[in-house]
PDB file of N, CA and C in Angstrom:
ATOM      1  N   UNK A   1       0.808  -1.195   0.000  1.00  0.00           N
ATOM      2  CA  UNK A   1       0.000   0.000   0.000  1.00  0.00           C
ATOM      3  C   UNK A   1       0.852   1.261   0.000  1.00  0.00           C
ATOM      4  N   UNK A   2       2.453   1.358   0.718  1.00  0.00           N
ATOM      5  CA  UNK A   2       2.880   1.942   0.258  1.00  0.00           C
ATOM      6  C   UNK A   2       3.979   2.204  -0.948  1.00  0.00           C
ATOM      7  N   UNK A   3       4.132   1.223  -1.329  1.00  0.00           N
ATOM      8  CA  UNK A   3       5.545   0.786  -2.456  1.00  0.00           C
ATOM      9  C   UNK A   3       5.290   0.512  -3.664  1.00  0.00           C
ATOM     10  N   UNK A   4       4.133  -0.073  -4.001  1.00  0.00           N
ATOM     11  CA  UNK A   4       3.559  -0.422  -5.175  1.00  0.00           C
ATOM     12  C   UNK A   4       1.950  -1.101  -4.839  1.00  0.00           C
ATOM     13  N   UNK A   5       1.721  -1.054  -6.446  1.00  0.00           N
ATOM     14  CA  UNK A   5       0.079  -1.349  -6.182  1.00  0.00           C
ATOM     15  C   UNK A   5       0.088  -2.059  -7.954  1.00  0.00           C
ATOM     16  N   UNK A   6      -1.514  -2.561  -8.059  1.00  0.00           N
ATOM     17  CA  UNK A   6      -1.594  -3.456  -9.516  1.00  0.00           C
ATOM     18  C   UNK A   6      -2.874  -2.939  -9.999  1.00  0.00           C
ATOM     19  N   UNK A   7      -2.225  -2.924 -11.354  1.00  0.00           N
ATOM     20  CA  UNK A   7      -3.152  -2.416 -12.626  1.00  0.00           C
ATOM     21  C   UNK A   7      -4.445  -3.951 -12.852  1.00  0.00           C
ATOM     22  N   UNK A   8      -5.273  -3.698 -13.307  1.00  0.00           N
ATOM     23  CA  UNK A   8      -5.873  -4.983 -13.167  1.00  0.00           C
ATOM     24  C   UNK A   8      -5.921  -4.658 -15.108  1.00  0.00           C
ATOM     25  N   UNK A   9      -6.351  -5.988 -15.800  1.00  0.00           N
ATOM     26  CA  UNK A   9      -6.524  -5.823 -17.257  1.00  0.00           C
ATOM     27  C   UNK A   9      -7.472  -4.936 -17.495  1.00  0.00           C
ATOM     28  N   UNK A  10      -8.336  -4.025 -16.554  1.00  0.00           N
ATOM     29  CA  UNK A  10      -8.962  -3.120 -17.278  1.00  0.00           C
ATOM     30  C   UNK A  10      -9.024  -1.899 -16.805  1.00  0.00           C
ATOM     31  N   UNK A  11      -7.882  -1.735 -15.853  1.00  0.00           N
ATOM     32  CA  UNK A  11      -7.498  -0.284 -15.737  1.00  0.00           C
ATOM     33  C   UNK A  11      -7.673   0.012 -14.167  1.00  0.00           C
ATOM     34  N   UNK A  12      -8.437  -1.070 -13.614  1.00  0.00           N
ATOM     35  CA  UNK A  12      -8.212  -0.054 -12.489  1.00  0.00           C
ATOM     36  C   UNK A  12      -7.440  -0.697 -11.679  1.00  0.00           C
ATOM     37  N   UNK A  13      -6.934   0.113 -10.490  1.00  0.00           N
ATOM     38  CA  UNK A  13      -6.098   0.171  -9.641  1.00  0.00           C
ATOM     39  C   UNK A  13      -6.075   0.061  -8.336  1.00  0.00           C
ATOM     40  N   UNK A  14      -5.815  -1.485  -7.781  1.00  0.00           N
ATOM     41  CA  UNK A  14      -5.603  -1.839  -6.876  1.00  0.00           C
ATOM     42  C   UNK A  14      -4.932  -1.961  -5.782  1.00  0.00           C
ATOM     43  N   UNK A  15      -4.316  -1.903  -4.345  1.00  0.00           N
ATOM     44  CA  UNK A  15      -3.462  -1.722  -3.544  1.00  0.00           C
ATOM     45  C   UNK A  15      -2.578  -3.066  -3.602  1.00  0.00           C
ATOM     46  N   UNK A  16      -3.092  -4.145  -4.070  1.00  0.00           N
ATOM     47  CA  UNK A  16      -1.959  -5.313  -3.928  1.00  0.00           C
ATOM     48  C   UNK A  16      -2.511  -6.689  -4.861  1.00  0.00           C
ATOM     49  N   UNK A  17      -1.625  -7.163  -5.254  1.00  0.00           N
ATOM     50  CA  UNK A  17      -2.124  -8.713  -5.742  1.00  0.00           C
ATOM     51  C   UNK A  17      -3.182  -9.634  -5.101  1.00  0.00           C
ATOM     52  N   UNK A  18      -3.085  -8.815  -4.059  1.00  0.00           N
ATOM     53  CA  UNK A  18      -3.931 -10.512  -3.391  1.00  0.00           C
ATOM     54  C   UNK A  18      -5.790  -9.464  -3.216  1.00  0.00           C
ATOM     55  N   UNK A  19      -5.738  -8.456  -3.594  1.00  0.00           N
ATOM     56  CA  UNK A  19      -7.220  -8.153  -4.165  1.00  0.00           C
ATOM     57  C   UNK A  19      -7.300  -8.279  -5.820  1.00  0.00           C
ATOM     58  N   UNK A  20      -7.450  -9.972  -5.926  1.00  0.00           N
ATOM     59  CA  UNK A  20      -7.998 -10.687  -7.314  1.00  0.00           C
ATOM     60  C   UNK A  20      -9.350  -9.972  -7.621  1.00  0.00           C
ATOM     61  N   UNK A  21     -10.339  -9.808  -7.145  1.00  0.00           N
ATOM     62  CA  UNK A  21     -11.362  -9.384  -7.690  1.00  0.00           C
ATOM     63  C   UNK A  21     -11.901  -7.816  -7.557  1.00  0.00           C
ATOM     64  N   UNK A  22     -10.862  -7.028  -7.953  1.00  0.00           N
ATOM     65  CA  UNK A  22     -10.477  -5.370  -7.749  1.00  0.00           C
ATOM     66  C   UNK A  22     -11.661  -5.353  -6.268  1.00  0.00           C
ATOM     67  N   UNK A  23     -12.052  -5.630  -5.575  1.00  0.00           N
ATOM     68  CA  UNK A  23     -12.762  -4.819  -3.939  1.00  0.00           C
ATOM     69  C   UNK A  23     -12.719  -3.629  -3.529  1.00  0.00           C
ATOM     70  N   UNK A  24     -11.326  -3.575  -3.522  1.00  0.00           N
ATOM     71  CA  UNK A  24     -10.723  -2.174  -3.271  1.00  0.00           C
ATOM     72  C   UNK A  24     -10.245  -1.743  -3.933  1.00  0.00           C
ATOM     73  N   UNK A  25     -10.640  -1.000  -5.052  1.00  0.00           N
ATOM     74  CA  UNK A  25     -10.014  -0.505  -6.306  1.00  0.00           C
ATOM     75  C   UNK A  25     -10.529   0.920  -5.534  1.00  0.00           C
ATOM     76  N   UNK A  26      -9.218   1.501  -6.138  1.00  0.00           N
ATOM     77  CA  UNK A  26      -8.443   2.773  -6.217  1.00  0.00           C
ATOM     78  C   UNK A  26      -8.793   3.705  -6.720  1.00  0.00           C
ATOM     79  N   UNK A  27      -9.321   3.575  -7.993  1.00  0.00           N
ATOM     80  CA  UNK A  27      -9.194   4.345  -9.121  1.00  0.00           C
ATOM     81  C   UNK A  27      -9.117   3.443 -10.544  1.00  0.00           C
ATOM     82  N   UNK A  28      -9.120   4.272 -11.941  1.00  0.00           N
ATOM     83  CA  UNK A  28      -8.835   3.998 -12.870  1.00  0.00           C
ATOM     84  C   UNK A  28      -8.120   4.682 -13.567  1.00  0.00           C
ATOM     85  N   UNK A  29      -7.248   3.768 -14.384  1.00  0.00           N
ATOM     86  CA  UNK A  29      -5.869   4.598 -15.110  1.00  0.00           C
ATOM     87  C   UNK A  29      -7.024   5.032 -16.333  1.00  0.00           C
ATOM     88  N   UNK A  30      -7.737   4.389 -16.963  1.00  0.00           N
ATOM     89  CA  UNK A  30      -9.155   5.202 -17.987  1.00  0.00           C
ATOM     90  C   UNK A  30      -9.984   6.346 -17.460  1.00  0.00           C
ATOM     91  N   UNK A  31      -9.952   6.928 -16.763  1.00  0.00           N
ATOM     92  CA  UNK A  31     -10.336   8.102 -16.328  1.00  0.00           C
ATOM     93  C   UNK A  31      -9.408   8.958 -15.011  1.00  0.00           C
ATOM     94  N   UNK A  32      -8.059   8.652 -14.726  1.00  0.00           N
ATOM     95  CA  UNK A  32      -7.591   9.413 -14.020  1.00  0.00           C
ATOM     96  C   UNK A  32      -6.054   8.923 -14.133  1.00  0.00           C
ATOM     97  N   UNK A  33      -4.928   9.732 -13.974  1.00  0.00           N
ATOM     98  CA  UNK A  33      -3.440   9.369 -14.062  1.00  0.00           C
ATOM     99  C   UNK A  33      -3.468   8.493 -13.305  1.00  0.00           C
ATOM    100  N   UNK A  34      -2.247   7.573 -13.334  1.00  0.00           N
ATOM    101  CA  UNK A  34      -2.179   6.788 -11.895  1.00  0.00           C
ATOM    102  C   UNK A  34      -1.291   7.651 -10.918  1.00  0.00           C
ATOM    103  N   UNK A  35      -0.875   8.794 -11.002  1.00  0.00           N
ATOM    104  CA  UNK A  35      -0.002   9.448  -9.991  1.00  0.00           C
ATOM    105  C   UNK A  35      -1.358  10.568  -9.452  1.00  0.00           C
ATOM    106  N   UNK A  36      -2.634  10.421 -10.023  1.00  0.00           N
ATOM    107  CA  UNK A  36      -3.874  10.838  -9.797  1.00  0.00           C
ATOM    108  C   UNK A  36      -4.249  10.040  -8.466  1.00  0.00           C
ATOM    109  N   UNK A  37      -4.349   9.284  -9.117  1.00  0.00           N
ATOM    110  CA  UNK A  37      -4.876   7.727  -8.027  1.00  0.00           C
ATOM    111  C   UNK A  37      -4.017   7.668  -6.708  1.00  0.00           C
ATOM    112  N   UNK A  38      -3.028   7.160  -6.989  1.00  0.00           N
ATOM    113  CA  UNK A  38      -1.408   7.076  -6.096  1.00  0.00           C
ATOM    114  C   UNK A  38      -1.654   8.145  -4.830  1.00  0.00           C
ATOM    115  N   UNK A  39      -1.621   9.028  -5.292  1.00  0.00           N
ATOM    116  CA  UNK A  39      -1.639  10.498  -4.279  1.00  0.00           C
ATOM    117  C   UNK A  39      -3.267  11.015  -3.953  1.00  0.00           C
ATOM    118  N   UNK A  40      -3.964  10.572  -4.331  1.00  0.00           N
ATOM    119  CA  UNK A  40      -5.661  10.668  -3.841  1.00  0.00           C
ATOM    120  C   UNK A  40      -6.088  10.529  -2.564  1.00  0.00           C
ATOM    121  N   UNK A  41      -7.167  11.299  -2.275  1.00  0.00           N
ATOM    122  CA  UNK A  41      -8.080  11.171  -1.285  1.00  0.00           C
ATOM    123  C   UNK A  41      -8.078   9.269  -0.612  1.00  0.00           C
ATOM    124  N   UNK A  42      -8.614   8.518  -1.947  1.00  0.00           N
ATOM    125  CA  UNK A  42      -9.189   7.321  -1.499  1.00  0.00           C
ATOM    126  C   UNK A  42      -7.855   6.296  -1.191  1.00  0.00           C
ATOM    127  N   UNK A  43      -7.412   6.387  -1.920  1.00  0.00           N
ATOM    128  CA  UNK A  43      -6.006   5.640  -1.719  1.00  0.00           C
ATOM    129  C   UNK A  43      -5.049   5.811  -0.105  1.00  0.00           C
ATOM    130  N   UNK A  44      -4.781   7.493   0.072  1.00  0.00           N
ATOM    131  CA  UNK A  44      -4.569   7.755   1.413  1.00  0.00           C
ATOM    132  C   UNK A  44      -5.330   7.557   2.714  1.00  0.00           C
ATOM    133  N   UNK A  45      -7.039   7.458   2.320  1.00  0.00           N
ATOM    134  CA  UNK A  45      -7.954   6.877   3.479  1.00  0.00           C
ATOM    135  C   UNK A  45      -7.624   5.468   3.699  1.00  0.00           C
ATOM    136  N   UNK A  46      -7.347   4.309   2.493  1.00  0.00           N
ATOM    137  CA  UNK A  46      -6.966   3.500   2.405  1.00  0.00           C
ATOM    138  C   UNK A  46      -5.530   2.923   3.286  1.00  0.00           C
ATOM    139  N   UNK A  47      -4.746   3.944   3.240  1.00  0.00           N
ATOM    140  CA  UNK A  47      -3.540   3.537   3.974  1.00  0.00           C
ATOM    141  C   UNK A  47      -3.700   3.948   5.251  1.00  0.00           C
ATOM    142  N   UNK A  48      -4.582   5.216   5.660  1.00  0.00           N
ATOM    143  CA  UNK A  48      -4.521   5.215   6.742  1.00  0.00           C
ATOM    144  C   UNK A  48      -5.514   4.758   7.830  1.00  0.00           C
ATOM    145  N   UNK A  49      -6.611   3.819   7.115  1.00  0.00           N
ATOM    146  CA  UNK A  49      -6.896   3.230   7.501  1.00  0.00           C
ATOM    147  C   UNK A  49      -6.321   1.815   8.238  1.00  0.00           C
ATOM    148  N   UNK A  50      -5.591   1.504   7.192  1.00  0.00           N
ATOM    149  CA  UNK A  50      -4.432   0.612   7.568  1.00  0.00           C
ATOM    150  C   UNK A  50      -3.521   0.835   8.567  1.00  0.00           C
ATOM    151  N   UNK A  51      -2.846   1.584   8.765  1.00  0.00           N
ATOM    152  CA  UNK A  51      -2.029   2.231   9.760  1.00  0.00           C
ATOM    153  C   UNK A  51      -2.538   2.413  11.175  1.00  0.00           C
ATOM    154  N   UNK A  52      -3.938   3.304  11.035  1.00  0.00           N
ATOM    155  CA  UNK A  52      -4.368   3.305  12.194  1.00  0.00           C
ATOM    156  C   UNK A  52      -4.936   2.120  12.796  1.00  0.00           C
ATOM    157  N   UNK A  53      -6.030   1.676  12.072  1.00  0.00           N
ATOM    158  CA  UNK A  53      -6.236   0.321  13.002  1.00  0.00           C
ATOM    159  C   UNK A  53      -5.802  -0.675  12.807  1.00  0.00           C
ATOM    160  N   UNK A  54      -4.869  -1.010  12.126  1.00  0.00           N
ATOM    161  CA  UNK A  54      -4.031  -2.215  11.864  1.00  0.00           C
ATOM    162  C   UNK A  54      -4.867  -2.987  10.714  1.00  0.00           C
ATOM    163  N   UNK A  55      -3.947  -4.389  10.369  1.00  0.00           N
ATOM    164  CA  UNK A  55      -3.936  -4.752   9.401  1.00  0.00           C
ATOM    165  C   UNK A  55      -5.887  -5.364   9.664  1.00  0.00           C
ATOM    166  N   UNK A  56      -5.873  -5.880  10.736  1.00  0.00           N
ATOM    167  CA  UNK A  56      -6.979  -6.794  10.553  1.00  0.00           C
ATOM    168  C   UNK A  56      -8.690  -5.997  10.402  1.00  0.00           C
ATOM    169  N   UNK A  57      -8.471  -4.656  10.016  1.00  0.00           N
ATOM    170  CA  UNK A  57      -9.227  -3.906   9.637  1.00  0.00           C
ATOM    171  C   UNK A  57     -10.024  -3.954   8.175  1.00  0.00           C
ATOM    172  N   UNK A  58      -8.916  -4.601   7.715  1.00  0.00           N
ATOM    173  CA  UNK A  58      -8.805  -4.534   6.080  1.00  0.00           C
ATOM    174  C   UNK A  58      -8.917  -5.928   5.870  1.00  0.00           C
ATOM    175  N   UNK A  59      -9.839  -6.896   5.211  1.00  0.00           N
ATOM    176  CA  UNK A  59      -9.758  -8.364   4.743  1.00  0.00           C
ATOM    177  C   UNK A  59      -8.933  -8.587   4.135  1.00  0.00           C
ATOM    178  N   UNK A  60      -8.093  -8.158   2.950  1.00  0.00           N
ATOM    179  CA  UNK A  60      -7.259  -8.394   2.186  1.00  0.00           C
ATOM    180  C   UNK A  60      -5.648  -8.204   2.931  1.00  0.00           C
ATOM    181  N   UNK A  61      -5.662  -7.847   3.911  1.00  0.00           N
ATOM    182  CA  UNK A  61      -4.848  -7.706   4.682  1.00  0.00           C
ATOM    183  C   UNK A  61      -4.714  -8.177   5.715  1.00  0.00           C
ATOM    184  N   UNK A  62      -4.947  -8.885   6.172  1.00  0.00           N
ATOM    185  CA  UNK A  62      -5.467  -9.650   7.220  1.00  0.00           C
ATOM    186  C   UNK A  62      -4.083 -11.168   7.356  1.00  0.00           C
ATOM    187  N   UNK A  63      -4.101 -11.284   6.212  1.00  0.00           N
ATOM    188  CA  UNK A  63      -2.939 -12.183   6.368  1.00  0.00           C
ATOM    189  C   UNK A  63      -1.541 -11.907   5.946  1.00  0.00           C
ATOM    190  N   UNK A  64      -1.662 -10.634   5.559  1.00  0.00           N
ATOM    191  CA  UNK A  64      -0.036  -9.779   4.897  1.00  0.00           C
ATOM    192  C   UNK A  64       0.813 -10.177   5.886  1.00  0.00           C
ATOM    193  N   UNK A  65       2.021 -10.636   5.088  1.00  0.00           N
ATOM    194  CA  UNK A  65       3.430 -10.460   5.667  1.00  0.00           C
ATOM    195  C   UNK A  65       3.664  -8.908   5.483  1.00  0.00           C
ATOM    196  N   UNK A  66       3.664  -8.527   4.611  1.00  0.00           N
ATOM    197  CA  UNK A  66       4.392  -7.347   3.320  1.00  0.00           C
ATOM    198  C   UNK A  66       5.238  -6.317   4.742  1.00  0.00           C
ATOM    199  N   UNK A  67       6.563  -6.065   5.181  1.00  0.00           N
ATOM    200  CA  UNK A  67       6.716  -5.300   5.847  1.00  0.00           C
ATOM    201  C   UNK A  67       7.304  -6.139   6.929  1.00  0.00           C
ATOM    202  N   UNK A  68       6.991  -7.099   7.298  1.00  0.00           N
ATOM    203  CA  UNK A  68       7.319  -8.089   8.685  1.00  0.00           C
ATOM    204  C   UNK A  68       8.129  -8.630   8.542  1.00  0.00           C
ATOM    205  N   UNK A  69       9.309  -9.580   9.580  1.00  0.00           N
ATOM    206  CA  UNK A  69      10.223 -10.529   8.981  1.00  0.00           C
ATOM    207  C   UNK A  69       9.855 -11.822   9.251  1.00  0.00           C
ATOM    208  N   UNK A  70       9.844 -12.595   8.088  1.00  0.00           N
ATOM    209  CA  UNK A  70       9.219 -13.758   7.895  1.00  0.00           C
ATOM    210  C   UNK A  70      10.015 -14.578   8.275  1.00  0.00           C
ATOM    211  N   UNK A  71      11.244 -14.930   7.768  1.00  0.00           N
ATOM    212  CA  UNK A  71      12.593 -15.494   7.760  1.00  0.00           C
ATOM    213  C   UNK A  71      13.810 -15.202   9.322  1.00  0.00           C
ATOM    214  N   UNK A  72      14.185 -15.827  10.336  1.00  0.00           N
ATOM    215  CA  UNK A  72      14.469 -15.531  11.428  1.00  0.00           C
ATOM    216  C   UNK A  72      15.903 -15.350  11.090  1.00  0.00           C
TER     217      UNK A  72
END
């Protein structure tokens, strides 16, 4: 959510791979830049939603490593 995010085949823009069926789509690169999207209202509610109440706020997040150390 903060490093990268995925284009889906029809444009819009998702926070991570593991939302397969766009849920939380972002935006669309067909009606808005993606540095539109990226830096937006919804995208930043998005992260800071995340941030503030933690991961298990968010379903798609719920089982993220992304950030943690997995490997001891």
């Amino acid at each position: 959510m903060w490093r990268g995010s995925v284009v889906t085949w029809d444009g819009k823009i998702v926070p991570c791979c593991f939302d397969k069926d766009a849920t939380h789509a972002m935006g669309d690169v067909n009606e808005l830049s993606f540095k539109e999207v990226w830096l937006g209202n919804q995208y930043n509610t998005f992260r800071n939603r995340g941030v503030q109440k933690g991961r298990s706020s968010i379903e798609i997040c719920q089982n993220c490593s992304e950030g943690t150390k997995v490997w001891g």
